[in-house]
C-alpha atoms as a PDB file:
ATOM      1  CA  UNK A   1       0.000   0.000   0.000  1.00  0.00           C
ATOM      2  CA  UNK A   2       1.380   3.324  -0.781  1.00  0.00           C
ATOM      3  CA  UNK A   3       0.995   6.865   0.378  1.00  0.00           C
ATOM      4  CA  UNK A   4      -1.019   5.520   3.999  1.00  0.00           C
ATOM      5  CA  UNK A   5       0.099   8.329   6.891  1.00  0.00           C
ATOM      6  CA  UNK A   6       0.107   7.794  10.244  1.00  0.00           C
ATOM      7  CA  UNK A   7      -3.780   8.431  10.999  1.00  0.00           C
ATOM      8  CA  UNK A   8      -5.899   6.095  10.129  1.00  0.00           C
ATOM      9  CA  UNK A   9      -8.900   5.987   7.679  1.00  0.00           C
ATOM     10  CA  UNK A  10     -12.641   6.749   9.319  1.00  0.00           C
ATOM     11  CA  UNK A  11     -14.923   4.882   7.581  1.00  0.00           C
ATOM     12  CA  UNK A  12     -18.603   5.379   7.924  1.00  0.00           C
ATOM     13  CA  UNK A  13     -20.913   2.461   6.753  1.00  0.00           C
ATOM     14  CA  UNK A  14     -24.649   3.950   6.127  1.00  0.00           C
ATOM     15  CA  UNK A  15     -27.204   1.486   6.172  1.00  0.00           C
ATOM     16  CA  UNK A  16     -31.039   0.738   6.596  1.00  0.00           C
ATOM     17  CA  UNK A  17     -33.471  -0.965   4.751  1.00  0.00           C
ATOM     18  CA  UNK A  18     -35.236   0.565   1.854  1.00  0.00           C
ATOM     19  CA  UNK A  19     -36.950   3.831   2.050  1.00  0.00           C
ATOM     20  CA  UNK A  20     -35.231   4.845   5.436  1.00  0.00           C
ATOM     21  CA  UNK A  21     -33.725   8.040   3.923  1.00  0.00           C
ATOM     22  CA  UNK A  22     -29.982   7.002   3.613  1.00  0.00           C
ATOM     23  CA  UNK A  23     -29.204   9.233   0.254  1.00  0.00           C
ATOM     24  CA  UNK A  24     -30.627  12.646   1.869  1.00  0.00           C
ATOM     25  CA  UNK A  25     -28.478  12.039   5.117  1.00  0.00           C
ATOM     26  CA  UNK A  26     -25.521  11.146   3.369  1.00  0.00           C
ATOM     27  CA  UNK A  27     -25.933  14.785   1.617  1.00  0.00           C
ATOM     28  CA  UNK A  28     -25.899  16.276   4.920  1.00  0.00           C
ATOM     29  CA  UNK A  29     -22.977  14.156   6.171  1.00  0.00           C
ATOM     30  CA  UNK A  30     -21.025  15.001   3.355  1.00  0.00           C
ATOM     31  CA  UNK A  31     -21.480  18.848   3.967  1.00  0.00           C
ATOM     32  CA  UNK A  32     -20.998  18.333   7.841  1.00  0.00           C
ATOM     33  CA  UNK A  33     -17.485  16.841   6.734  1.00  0.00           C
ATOM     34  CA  UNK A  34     -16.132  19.677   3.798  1.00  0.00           C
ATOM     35  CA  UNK A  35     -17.352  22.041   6.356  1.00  0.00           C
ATOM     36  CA  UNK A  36     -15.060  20.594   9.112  1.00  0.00           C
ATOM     37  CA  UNK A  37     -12.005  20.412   6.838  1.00  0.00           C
ATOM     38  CA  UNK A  38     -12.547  16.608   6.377  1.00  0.00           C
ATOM     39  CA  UNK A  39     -11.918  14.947   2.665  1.00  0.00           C
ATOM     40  CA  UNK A  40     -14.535  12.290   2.388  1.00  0.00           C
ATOM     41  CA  UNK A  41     -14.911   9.887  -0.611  1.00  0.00           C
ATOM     42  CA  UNK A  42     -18.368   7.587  -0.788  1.00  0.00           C
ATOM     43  CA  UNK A  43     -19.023   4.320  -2.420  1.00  0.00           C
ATOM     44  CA  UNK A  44     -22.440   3.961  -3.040  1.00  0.00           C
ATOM     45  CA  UNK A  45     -23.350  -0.020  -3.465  1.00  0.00           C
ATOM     46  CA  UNK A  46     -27.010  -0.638  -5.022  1.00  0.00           C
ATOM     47  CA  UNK A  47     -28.669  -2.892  -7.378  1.00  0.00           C
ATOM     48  CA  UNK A  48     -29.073  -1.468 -11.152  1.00  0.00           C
ATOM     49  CA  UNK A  49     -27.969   1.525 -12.809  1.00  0.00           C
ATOM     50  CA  UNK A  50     -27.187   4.325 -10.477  1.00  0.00           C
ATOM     51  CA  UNK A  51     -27.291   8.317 -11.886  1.00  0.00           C
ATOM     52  CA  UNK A  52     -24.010   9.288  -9.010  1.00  0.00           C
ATOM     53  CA  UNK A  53     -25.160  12.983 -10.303  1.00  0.00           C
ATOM     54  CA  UNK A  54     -28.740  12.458  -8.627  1.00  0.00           C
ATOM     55  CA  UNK A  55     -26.695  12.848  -5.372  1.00  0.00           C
ATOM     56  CA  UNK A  56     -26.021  16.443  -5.669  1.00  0.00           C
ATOM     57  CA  UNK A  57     -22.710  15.920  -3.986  1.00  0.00           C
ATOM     58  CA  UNK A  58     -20.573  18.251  -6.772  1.00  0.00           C
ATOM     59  CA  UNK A  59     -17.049  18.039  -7.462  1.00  0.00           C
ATOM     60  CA  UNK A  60     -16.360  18.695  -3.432  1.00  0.00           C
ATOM     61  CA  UNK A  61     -16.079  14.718  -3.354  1.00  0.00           C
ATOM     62  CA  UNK A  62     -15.265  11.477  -5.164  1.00  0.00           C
ATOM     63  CA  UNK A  63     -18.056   9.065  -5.609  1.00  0.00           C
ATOM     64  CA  UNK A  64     -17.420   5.550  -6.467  1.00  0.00           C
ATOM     65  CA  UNK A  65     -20.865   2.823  -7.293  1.00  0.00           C
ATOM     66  CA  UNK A  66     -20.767  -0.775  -6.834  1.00  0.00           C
ATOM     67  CA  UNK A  67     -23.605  -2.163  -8.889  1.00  0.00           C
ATOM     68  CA  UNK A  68     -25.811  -4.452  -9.597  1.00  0.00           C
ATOM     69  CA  UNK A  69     -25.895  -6.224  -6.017  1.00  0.00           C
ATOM     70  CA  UNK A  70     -25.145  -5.886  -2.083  1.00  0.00           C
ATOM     71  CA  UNK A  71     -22.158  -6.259  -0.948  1.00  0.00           C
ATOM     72  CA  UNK A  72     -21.639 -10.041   0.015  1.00  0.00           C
ATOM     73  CA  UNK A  73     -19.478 -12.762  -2.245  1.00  0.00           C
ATOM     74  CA  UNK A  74     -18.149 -10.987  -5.846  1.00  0.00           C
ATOM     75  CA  UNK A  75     -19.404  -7.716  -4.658  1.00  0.00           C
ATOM     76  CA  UNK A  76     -17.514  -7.939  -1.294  1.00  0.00           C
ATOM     77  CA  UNK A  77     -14.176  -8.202  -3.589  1.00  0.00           C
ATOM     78  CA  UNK A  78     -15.146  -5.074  -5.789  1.00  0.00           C
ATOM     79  CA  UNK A  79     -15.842  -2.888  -2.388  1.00  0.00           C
ATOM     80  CA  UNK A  80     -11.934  -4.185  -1.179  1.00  0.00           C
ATOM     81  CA  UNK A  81     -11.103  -2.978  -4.326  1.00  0.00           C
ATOM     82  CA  UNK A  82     -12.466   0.611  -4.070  1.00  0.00           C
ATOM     83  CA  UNK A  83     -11.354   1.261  -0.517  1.00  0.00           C
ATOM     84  CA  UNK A  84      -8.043   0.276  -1.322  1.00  0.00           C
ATOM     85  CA  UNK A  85      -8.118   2.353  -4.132  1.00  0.00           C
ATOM     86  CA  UNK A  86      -8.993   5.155  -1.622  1.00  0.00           C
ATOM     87  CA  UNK A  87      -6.809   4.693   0.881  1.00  0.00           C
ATOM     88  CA  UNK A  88      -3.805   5.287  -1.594  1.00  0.00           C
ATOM     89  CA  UNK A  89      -4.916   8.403  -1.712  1.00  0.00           C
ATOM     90  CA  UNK A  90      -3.125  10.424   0.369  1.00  0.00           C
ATOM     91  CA  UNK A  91      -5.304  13.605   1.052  1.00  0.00           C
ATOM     92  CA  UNK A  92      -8.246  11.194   1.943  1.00  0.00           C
ATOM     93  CA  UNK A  93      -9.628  11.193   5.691  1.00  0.00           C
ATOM     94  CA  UNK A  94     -13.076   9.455   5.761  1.00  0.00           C
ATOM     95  CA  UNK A  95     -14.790   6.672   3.925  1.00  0.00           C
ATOM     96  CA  UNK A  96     -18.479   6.394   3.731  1.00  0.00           C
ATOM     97  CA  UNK A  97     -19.689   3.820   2.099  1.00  0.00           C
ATOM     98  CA  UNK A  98     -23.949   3.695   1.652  1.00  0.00           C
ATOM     99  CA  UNK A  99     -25.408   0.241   1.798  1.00  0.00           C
ATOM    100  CA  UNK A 100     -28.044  -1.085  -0.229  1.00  0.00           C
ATOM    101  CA  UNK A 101     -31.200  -1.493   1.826  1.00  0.00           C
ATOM    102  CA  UNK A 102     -30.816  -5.482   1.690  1.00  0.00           C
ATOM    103  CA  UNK A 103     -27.183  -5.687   2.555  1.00  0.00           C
ATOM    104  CA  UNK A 104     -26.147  -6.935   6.056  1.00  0.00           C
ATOM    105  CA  UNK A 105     -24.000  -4.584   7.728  1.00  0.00           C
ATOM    106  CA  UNK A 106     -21.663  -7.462   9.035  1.00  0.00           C
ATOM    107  CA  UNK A 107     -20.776  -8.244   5.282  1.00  0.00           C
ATOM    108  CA  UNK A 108     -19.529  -4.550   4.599  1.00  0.00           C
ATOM    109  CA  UNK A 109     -17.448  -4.695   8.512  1.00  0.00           C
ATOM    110  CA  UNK A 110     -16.083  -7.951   7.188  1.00  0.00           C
ATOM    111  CA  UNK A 111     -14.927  -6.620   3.564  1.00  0.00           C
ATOM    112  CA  UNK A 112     -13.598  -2.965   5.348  1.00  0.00           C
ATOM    113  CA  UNK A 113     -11.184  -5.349   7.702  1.00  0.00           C
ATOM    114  CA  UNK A 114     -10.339  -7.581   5.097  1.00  0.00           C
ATOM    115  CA  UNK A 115      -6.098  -7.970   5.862  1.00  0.00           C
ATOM    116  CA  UNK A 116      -5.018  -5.894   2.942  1.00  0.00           C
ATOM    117  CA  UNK A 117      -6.458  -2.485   4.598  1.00  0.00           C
ATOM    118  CA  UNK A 118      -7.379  -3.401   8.270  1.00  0.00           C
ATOM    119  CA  UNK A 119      -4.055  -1.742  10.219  1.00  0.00           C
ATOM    120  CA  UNK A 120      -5.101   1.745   7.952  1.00  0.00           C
ATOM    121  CA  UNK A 121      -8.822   1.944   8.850  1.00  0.00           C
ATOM    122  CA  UNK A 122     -10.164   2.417  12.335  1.00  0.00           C
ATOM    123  CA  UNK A 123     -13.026  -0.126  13.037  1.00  0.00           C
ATOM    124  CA  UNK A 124     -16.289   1.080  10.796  1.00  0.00           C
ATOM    125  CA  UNK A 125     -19.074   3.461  12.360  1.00  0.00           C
ATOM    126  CA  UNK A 126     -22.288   2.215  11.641  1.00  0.00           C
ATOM    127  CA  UNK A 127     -25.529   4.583  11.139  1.00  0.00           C
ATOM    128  CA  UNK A 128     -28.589   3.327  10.398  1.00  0.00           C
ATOM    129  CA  UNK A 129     -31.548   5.016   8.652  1.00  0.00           C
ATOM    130  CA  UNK A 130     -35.126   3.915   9.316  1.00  0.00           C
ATOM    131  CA  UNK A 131     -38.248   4.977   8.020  1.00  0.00           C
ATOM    132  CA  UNK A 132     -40.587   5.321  10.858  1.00  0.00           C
ATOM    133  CA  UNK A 133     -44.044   4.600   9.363  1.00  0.00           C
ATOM    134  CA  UNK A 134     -42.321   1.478   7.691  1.00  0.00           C
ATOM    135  CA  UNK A 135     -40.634   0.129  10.400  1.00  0.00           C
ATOM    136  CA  UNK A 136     -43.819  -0.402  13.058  1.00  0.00           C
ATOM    137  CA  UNK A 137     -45.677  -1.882   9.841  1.00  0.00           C
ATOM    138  CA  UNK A 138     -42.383  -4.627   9.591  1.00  0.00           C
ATOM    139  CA  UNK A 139     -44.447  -7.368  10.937  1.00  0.00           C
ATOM    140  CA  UNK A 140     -46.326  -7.102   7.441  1.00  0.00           C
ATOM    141  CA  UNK A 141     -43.365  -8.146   5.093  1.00  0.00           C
ATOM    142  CA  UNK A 142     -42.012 -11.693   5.171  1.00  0.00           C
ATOM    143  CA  UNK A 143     -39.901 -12.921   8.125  1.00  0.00           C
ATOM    144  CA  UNK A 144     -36.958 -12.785   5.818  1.00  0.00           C
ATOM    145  CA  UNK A 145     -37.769  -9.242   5.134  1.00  0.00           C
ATOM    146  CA  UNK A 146     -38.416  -8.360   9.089  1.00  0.00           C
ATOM    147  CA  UNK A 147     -35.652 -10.274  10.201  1.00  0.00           C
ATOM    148  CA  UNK A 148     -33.046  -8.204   7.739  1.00  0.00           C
ATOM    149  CA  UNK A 149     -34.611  -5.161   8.913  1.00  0.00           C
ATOM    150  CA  UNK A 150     -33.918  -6.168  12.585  1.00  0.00           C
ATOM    151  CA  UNK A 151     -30.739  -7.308  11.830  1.00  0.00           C
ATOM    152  CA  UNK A 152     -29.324  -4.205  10.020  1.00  0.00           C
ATOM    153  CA  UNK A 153     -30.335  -2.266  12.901  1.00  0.00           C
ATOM    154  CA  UNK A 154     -29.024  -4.160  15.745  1.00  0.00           C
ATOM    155  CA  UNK A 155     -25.350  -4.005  13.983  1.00  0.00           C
ATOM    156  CA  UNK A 156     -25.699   0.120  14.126  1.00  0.00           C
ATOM    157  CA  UNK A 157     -23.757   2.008  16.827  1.00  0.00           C
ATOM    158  CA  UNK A 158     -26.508   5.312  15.924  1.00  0.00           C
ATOM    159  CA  UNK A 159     -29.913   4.931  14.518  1.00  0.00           C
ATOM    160  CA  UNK A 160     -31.751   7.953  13.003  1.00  0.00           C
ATOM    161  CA  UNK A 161     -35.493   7.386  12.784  1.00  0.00           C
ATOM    162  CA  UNK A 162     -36.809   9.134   9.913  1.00  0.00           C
ATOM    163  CA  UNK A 163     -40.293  10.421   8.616  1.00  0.00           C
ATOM    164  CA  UNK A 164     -41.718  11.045  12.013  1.00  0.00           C
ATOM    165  CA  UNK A 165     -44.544  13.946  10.982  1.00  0.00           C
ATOM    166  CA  UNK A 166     -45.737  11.151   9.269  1.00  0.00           C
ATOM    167  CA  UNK A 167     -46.186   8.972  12.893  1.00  0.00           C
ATOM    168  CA  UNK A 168     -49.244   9.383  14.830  1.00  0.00           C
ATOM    169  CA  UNK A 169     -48.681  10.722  18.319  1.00  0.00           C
ATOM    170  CA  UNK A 170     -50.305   7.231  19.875  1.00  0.00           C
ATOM    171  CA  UNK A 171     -48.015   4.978  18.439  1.00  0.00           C
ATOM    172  CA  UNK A 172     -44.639   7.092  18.521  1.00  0.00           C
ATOM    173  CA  UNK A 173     -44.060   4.763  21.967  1.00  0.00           C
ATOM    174  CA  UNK A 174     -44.228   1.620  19.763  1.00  0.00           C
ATOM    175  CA  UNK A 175     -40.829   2.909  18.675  1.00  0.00           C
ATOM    176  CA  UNK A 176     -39.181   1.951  22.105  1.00  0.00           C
ATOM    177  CA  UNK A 177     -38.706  -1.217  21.033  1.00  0.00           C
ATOM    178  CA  UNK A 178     -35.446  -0.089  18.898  1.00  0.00           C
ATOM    179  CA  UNK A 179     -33.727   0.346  22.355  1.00  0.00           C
ATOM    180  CA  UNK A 180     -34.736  -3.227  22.633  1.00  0.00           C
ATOM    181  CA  UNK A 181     -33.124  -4.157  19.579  1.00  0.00           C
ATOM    182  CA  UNK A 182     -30.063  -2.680  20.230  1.00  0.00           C
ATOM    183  CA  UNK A 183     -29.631  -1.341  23.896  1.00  0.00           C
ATOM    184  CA  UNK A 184     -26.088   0.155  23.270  1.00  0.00           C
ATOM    185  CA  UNK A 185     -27.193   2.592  19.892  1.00  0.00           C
ATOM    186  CA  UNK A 186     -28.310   6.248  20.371  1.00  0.00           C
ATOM    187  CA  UNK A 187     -31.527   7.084  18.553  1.00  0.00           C
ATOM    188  CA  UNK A 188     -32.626  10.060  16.810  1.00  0.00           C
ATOM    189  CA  UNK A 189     -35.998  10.673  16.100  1.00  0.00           C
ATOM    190  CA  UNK A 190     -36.413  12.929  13.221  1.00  0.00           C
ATOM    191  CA  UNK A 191     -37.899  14.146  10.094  1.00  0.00           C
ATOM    192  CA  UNK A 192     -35.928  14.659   6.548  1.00  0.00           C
ATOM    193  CA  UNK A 193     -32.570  13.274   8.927  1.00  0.00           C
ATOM    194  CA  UNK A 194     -32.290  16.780  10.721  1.00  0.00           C
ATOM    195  CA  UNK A 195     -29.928  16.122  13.128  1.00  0.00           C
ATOM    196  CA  UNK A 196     -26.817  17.132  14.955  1.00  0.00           C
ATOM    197  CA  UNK A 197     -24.540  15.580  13.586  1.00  0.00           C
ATOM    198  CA  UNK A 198     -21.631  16.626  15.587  1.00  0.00           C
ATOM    199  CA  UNK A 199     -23.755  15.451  18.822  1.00  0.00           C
ATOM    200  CA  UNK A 200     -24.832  11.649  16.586  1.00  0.00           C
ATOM    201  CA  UNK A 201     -20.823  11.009  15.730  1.00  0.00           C
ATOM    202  CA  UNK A 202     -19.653  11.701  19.414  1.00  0.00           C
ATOM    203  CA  UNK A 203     -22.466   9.577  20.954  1.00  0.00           C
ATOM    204  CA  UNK A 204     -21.793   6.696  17.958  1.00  0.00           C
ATOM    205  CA  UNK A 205     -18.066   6.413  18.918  1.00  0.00           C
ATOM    206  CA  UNK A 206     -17.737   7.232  22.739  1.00  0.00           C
ATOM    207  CA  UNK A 207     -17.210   3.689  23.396  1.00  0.00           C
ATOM    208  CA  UNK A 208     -14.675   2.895  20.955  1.00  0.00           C
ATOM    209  CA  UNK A 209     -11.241   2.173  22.957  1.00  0.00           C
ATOM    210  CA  UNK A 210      -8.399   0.900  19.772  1.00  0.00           C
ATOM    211  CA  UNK A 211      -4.438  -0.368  20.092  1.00  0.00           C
ATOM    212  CA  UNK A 212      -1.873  -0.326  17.764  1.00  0.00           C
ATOM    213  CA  UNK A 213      -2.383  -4.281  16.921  1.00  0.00           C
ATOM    214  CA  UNK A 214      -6.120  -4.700  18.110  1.00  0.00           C
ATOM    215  CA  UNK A 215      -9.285  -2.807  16.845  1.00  0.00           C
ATOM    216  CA  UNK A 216     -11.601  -3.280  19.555  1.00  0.00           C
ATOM    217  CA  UNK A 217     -15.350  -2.818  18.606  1.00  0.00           C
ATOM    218  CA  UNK A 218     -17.694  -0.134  19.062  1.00  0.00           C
ATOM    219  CA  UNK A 219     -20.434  -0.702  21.888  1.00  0.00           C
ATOM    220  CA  UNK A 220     -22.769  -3.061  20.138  1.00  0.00           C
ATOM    221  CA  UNK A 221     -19.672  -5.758  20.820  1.00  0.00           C
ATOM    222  CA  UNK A 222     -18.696  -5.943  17.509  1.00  0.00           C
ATOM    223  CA  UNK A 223     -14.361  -6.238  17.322  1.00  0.00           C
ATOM    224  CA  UNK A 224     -12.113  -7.623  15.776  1.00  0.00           C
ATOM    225  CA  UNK A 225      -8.350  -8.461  15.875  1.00  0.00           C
ATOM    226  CA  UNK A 226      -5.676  -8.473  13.367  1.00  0.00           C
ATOM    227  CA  UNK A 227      -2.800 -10.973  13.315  1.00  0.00           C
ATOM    228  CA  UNK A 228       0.302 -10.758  11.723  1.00  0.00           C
ATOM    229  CA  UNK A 229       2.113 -14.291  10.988  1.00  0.00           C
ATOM    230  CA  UNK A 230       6.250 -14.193  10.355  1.00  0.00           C
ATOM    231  CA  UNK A 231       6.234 -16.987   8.396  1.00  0.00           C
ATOM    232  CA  UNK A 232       5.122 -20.524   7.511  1.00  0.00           C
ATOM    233  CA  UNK A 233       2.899 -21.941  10.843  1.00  0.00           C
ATOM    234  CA  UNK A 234       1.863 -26.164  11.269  1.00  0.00           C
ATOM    235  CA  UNK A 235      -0.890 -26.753   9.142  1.00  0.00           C
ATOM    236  CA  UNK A 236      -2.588 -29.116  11.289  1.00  0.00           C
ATOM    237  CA  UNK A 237      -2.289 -26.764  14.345  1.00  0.00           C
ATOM    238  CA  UNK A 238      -3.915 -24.510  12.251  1.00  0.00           C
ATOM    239  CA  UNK A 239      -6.789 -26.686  11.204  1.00  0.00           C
ATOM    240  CA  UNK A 240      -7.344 -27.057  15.162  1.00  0.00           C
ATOM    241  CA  UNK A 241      -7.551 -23.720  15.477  1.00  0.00           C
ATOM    242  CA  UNK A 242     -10.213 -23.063  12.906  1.00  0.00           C
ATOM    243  CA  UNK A 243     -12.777 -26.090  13.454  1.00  0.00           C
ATOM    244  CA  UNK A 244     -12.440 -25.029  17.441  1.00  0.00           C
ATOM    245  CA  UNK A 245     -13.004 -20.922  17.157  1.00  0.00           C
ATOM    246  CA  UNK A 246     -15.799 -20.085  19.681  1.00  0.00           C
ATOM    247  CA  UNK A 247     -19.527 -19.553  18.185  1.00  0.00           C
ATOM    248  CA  UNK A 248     -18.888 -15.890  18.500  1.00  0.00           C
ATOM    249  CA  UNK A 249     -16.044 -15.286  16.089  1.00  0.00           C
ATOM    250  CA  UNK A 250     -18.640 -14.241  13.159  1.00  0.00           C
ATOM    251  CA  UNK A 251     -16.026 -13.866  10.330  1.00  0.00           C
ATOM    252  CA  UNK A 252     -11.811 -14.976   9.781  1.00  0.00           C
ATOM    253  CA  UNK A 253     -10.037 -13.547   6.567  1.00  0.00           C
ATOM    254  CA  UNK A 254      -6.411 -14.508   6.139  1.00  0.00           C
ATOM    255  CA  UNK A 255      -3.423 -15.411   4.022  1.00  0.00           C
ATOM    256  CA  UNK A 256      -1.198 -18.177   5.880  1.00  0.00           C
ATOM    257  CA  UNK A 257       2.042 -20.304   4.656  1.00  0.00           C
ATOM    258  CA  UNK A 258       2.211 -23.742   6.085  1.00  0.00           C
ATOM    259  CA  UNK A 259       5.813 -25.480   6.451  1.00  0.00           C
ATOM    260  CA  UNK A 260       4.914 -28.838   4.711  1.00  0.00           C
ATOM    261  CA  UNK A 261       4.705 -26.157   1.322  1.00  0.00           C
ATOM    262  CA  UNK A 262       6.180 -22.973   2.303  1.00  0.00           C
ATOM    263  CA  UNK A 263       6.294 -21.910  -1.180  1.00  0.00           C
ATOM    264  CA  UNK A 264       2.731 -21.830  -1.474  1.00  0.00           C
ATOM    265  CA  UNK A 265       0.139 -18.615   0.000  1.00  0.00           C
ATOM    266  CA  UNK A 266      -3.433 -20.131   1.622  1.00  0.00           C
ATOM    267  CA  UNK A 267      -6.226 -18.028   1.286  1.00  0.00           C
ATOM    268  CA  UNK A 268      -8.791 -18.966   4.431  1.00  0.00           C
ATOM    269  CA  UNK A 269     -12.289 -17.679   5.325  1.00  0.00           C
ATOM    270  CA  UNK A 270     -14.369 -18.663   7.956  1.00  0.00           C
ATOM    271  CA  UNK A 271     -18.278 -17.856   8.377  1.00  0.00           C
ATOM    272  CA  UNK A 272     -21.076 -19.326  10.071  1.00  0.00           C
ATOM    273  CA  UNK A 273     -18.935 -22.074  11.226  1.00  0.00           C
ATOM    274  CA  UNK A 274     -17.801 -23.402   8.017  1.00  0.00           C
ATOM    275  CA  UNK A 275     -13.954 -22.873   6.670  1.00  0.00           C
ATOM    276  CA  UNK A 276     -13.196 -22.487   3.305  1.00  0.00           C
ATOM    277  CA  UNK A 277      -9.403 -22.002   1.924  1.00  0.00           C
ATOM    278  CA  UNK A 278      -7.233 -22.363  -1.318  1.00  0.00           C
ATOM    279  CA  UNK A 279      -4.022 -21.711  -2.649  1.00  0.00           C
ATOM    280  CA  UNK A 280      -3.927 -18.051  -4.404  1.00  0.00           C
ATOM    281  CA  UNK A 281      -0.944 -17.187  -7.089  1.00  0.00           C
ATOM    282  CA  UNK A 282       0.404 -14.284  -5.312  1.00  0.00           C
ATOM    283  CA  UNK A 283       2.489 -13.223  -2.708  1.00  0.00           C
ATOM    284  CA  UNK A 284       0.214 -11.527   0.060  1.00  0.00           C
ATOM    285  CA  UNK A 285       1.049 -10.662   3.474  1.00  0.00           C
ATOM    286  CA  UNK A 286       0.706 -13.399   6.057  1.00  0.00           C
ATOM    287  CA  UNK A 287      -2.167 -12.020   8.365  1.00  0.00           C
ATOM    288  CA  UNK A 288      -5.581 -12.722   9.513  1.00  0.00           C
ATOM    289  CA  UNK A 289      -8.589 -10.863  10.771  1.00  0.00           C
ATOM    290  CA  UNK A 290     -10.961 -12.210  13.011  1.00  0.00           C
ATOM    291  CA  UNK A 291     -14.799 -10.515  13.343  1.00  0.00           C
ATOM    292  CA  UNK A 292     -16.914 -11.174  16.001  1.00  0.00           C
ATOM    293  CA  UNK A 293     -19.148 -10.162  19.167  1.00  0.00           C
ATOM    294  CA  UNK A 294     -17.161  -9.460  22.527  1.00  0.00           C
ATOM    295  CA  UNK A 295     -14.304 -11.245  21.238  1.00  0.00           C
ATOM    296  CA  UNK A 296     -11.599 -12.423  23.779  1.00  0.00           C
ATOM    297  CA  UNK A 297      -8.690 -10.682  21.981  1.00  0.00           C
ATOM    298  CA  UNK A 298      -5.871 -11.677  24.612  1.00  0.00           C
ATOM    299  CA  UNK A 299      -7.310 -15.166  24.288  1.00  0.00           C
ATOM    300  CA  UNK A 300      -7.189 -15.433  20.797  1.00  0.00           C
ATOM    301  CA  UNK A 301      -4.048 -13.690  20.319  1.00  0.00           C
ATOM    302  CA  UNK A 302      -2.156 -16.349  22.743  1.00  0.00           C
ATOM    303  CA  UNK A 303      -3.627 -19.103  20.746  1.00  0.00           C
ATOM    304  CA  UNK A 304      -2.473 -17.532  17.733  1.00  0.00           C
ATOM    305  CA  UNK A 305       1.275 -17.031  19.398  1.00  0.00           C
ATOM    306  CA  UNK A 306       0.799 -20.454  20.360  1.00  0.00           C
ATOM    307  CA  UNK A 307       1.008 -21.511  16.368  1.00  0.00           C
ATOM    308  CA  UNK A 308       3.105 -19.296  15.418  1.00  0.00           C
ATOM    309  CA  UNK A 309       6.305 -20.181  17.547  1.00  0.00           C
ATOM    310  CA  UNK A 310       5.382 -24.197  17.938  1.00  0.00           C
END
């Protein structure tokens, strides 16, 4: 990677299912960030063709698209792509990227920690747009479609609430149930996304301790840790490792040697309890990221020491 300074890369990951208002905020957050000096670029990942001009952002900004699906599988690879594309940039301070409405937060954390570009981004701040009237009518869509919703907002470490002049005082409390959902986010409650946003980022990210070799998750108990291998590790110890990771690592990303073929590069993932791995043709760094809620990181870091110098 070239041109990375010392500070790292803030990344903002918009998201919210359909409708919830994600395009006029990120307006707003763009101007909040030009106005305080900030450089921000945006990927914008949604299914079909996408008019980038409809966004009224100008020339003050660079605006990449990811088309034609959410960001999980291919996609994930194009959206590696783009940030490290970015993060050469040397004048660039702040990533946001805005989800499609069906994409799973977790998939965007996982591709913005991927090794290549984990130790130059801090760990993603997730807001999450929701359309008011839409949301207390959920229970009409399919589970699938409820459950996503639910999901997308209980990975968020702010929620705005959108649309609320269209609400009916009387069932405004039926909204209480997002604290529910996700007891560590602060909520906003407002109409066209009016909001401080000054107030929203300081209240997101309170709660967001980091270390040089650790990124230690916002709030909501989302972390992750990022492990540097010096060379070829047992491939069987390894194996162990991977079939006995706790339920609660969530995603593993990584590029490993073994000593029985030290000439070859393993590329591993790991999610929902299945591995997957093969050998690439390149020369990567040997590193792995792990994803997951309230991971132990000392814990898994031993373990990790453990294979390294066995």
């Amino acid at each position: 990677m070239k041109n990375i300074k010392n500070r790292k890369i803030f990344i903002t990951i918009l998201t919210g299912f359909l409708g919830g208002g994600k395009t006029t905020f990120l307006k707003k957050y763009v101007s909040y960030l030009v106005n305080n000096h900030e450089k921000p670029q945006v990927i914008v990942n949604e299914y079909g063709n996408l008019d980038v001009d409809s966004y009224a952002l100008g020339n003050q900004v660079e605006v990449a698209s990811i088309l034609n699906g959410c960001v999980c599988c291919d996609s994930q690879l194009d959206l590696i792509k783009q940030l490290k594309h970015f993060i050469n940039e040397s004048a660039m301070h702040h990533i946001i990227i805005e989800a499609t409405g069906i994409a799973h937060p977790l998939e965007i954390i996982a591709a913005c920690q991927d090794p290549e570009i984990a130790e130059y981004t801090d760990v993603p701040t997730v807001i999450g747009l929701v359309d008011g009237p839409q949301f207390l009518k959920r229970k009409l869509y399919t589970n699938n479609t409820k459950d996503l919703m639910e999901a997308q907002l209980k990975m968020c470490d702010a929620i705005i609430v959108n649309k609320m002049d269209l609400i009916e005082n009387e069932s405004k409390a039926s909204l209480n149930v997002l604290h529910e959902l996700n007891p560590y986010a602060s909520v906003k409650y407002t109409t066209y996304t009016e909001c401080d946003i000054e107030e929203l980022l300081v209240e997101a990210n309170k709660a967001t301790p980091t270390t040089v070799s650790t990124k230690q998750g916002h709030h909501h108990g989302i972390n992750s840790l990022v492990y540097r291998f010096t060379g070829p590790i047992d491939r069987q110890l390894f194996y162990q490792f991977i079939l006995r990771l706790p339920n609660n690592v969530l995603r593993l990303k990584g590029y490993v040697k073994f000593r029985d073929a030290p000439m070859d590069t393993y590329e591993f993932q790991y999610a929902n309890g299945l591995p997957d791995y093969h050998v690439i043709g390149e020369a990567m760094d040997l590193k792995i990221v792990l994803i997951g809620e309230q991971l132990d990181i000392n814990r898994l870091r031993n373990k990790l020491d453990g294979l390294q110098f066995t």
